[in-house]
Protein backbone atom coordinates (compact mmCIF):
# COMPACT_ATOMS: atom_id res chain seq x y z
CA UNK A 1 14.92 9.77 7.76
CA UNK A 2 13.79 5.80 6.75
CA UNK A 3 16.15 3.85 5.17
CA UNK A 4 14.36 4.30 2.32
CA UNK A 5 15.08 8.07 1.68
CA UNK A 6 11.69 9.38 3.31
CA UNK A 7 11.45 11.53 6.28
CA UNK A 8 9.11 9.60 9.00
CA UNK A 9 5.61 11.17 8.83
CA UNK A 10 5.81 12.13 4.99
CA UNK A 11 4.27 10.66 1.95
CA UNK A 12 6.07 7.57 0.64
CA UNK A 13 3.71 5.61 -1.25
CA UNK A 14 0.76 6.39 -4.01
CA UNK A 15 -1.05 3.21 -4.86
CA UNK A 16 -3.37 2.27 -7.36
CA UNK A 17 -6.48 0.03 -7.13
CA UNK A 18 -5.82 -2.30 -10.95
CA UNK A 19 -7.49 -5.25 -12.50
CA UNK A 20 -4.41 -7.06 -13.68
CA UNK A 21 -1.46 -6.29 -12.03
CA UNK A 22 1.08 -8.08 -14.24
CA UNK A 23 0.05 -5.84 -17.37
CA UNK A 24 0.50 -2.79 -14.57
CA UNK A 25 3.86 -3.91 -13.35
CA UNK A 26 5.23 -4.57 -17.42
CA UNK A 27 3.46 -0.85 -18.20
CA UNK A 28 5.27 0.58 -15.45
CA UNK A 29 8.48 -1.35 -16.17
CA UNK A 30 8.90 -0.13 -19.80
CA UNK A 31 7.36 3.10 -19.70
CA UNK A 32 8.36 4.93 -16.71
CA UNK A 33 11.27 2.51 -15.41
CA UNK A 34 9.58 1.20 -12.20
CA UNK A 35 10.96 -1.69 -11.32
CA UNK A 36 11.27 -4.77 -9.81
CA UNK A 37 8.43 -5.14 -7.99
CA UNK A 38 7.76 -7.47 -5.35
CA UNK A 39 4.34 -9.65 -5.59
CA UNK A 40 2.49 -11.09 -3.32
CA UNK A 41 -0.55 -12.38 -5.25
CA UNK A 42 -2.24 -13.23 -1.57
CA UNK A 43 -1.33 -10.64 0.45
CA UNK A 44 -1.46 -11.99 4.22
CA UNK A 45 -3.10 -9.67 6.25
CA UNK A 46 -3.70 -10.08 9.60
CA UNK A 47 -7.11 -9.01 11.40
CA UNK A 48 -8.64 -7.16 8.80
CA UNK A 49 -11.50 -5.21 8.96
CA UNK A 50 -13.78 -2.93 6.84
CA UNK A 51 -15.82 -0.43 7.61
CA UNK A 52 -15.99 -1.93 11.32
CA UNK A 53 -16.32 -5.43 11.20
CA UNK A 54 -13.87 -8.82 10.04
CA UNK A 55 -13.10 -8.88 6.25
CA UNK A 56 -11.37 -11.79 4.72
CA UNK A 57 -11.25 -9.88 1.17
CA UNK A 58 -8.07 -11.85 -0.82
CA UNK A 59 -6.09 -9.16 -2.37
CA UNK A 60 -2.62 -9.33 -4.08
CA UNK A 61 -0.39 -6.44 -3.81
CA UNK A 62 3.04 -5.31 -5.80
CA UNK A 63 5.29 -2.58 -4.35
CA UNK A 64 8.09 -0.81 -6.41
CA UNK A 65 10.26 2.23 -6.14
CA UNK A 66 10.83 4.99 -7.89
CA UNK A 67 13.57 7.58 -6.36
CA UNK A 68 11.98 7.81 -2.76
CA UNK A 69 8.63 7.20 -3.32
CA UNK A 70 6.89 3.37 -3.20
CA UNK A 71 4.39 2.77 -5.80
CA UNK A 72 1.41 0.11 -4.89
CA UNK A 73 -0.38 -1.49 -7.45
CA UNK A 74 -3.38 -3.73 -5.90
CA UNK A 75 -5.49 -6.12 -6.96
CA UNK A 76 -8.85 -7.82 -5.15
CA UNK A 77 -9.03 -11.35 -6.07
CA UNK A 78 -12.86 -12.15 -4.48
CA UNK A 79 -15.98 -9.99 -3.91
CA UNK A 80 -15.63 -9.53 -0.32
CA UNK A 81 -16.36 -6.52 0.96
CA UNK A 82 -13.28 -4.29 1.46
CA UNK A 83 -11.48 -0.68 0.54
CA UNK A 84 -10.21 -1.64 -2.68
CA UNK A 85 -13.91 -2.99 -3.88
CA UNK A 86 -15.52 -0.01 -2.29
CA UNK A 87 -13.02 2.12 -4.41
CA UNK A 88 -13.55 0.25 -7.84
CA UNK A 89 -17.69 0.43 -6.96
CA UNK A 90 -17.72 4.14 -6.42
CA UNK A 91 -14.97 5.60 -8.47
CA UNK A 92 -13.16 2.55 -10.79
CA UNK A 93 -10.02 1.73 -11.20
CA UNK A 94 -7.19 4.20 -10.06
CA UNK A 95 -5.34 6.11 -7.81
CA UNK A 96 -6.68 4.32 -3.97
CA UNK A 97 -4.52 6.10 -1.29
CA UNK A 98 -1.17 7.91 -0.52
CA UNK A 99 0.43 6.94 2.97
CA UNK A 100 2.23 7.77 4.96
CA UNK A 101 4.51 6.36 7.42
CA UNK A 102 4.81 6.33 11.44
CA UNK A 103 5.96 5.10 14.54
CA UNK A 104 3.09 6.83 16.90
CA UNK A 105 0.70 5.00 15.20
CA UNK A 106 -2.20 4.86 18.08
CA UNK A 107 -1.50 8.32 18.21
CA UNK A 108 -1.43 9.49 14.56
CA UNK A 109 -4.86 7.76 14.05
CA UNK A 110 -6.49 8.61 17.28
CA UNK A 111 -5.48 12.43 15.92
CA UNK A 112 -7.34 11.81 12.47
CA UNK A 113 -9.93 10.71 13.81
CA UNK A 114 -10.60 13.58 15.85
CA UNK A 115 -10.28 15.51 13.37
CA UNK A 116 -13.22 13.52 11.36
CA UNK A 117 -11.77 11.32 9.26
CA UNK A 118 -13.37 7.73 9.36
CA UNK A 119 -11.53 4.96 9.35
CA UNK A 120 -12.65 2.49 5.83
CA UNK A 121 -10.28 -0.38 6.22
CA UNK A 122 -7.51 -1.35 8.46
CA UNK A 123 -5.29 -4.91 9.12
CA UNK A 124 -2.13 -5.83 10.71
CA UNK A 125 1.30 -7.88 9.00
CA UNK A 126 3.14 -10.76 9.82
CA UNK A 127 6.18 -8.71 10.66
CA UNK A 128 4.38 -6.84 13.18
CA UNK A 129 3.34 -3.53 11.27
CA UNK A 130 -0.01 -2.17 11.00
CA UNK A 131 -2.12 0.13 8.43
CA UNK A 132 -5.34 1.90 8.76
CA UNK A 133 -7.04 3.52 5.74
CA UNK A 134 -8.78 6.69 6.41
CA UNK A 135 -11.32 8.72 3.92
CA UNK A 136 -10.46 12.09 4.34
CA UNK A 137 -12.12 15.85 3.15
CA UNK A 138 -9.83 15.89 0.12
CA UNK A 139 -11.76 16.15 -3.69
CA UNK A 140 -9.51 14.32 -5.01
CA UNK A 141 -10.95 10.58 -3.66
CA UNK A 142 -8.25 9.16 -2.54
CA UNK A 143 -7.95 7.71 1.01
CA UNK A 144 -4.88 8.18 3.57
CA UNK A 145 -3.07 5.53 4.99
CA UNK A 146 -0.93 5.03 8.24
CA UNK A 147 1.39 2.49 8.01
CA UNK A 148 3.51 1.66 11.15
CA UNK A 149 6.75 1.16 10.96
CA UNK A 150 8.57 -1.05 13.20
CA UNK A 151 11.85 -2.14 12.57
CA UNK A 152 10.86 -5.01 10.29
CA UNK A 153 8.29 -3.13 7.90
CA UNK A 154 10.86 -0.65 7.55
CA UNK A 155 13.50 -3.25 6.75
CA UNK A 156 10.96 -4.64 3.86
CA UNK A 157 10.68 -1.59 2.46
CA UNK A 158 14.27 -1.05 2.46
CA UNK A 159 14.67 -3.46 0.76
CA UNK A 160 12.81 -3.05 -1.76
CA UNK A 161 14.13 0.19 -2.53
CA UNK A 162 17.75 -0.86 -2.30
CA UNK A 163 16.48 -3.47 -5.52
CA UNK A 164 15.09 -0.31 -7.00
CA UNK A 165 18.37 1.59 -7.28
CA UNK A 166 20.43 -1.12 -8.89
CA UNK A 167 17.86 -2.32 -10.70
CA UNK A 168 18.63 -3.31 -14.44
CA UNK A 169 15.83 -3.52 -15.91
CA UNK A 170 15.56 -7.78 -15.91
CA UNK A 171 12.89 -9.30 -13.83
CA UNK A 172 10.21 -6.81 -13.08
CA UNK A 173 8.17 -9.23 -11.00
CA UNK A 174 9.72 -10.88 -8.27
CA UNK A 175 6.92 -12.87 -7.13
CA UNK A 176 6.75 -13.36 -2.70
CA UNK A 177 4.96 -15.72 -0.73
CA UNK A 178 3.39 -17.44 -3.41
């Protein structure tokens, strides 16, 4: 079990490609109690790549819990190339990816793979972690993610949990590396 109430290996985050995160966080805030999420309106990532080759796409990101599960709301900020402006070409705004977290990450994606799944987007964190975005068979459009979790990524998103469950309602964005 994470810290965070998931089992290792099971969902623990849906996230949703927007075009204006702050009117996402305040609609999630007041109508479903989702809250406080944490911003980072330039996301850092480390070595990205899409579909193959170096992407420098600027995206912001804002994660949030509710119960057990972590709730992404992203936003691209440029026109590079990348997952999330694949996703708004093809299908629009909406529902990107569920992931799901591990420690075997080599592993875990050298098994998708094999099993056909093609890797769209992938990039590493500051804090060591790493994420790989993988289309899969399903109808439903939405791509699978791995996330790694390492001590410190799962620390993060302990965090942010913890601020979930005493969470009153003040301050829905708490803006990070800004």
């Amino acid at each position: 079990m994470l810290s965070f109430g998931q089992p290792l290996g099971a969902v623990m985050q849906v996230a949703f490609v927007v075009d204006d995160i702050e009117r996402e966080v305040q609609h999630y805030a007041r109508t479903l109690g989702v809250g406080p999420f944490f911003y980072f309106p330039h996301f850092p990532a480390i070595d990205s790549k899409y579909r193959g080759e170096p992407s420098q796409a600027d995206f912001g990101l804002a994660l949030a819990f509710s119960g057990s599960m972590c709730i992404e709301l992203i936003r691209q900020n440029d026109d590079a190339p990348s997952p999330f402006r694949e996703h708004v070409a093809r299908r629009g705004f909406g529902m990107h990816h569920v992931a799901v977290s591990t420690r075997t990450f080599d592993a875990d994606l050298e098994r998708h793979l094999a099993a056909g799944m093609t890797a769209v987007g992938s990039a590493a964190t500051a804090i060591g972690g790493r994420a790989v975005y993988l289309e899969t068979p399903s109808s439903s459009g939405a791509l699978l993610e791995l996330i790694e979790m390492p001590p410190p990524v799962e620390q993060f998103f302990g965090m942010v949990h913890a601020a979930a469950q005493s969470w009153d309602g003040s301050e829905p964005l708490r803006v990070l590396g800004a």
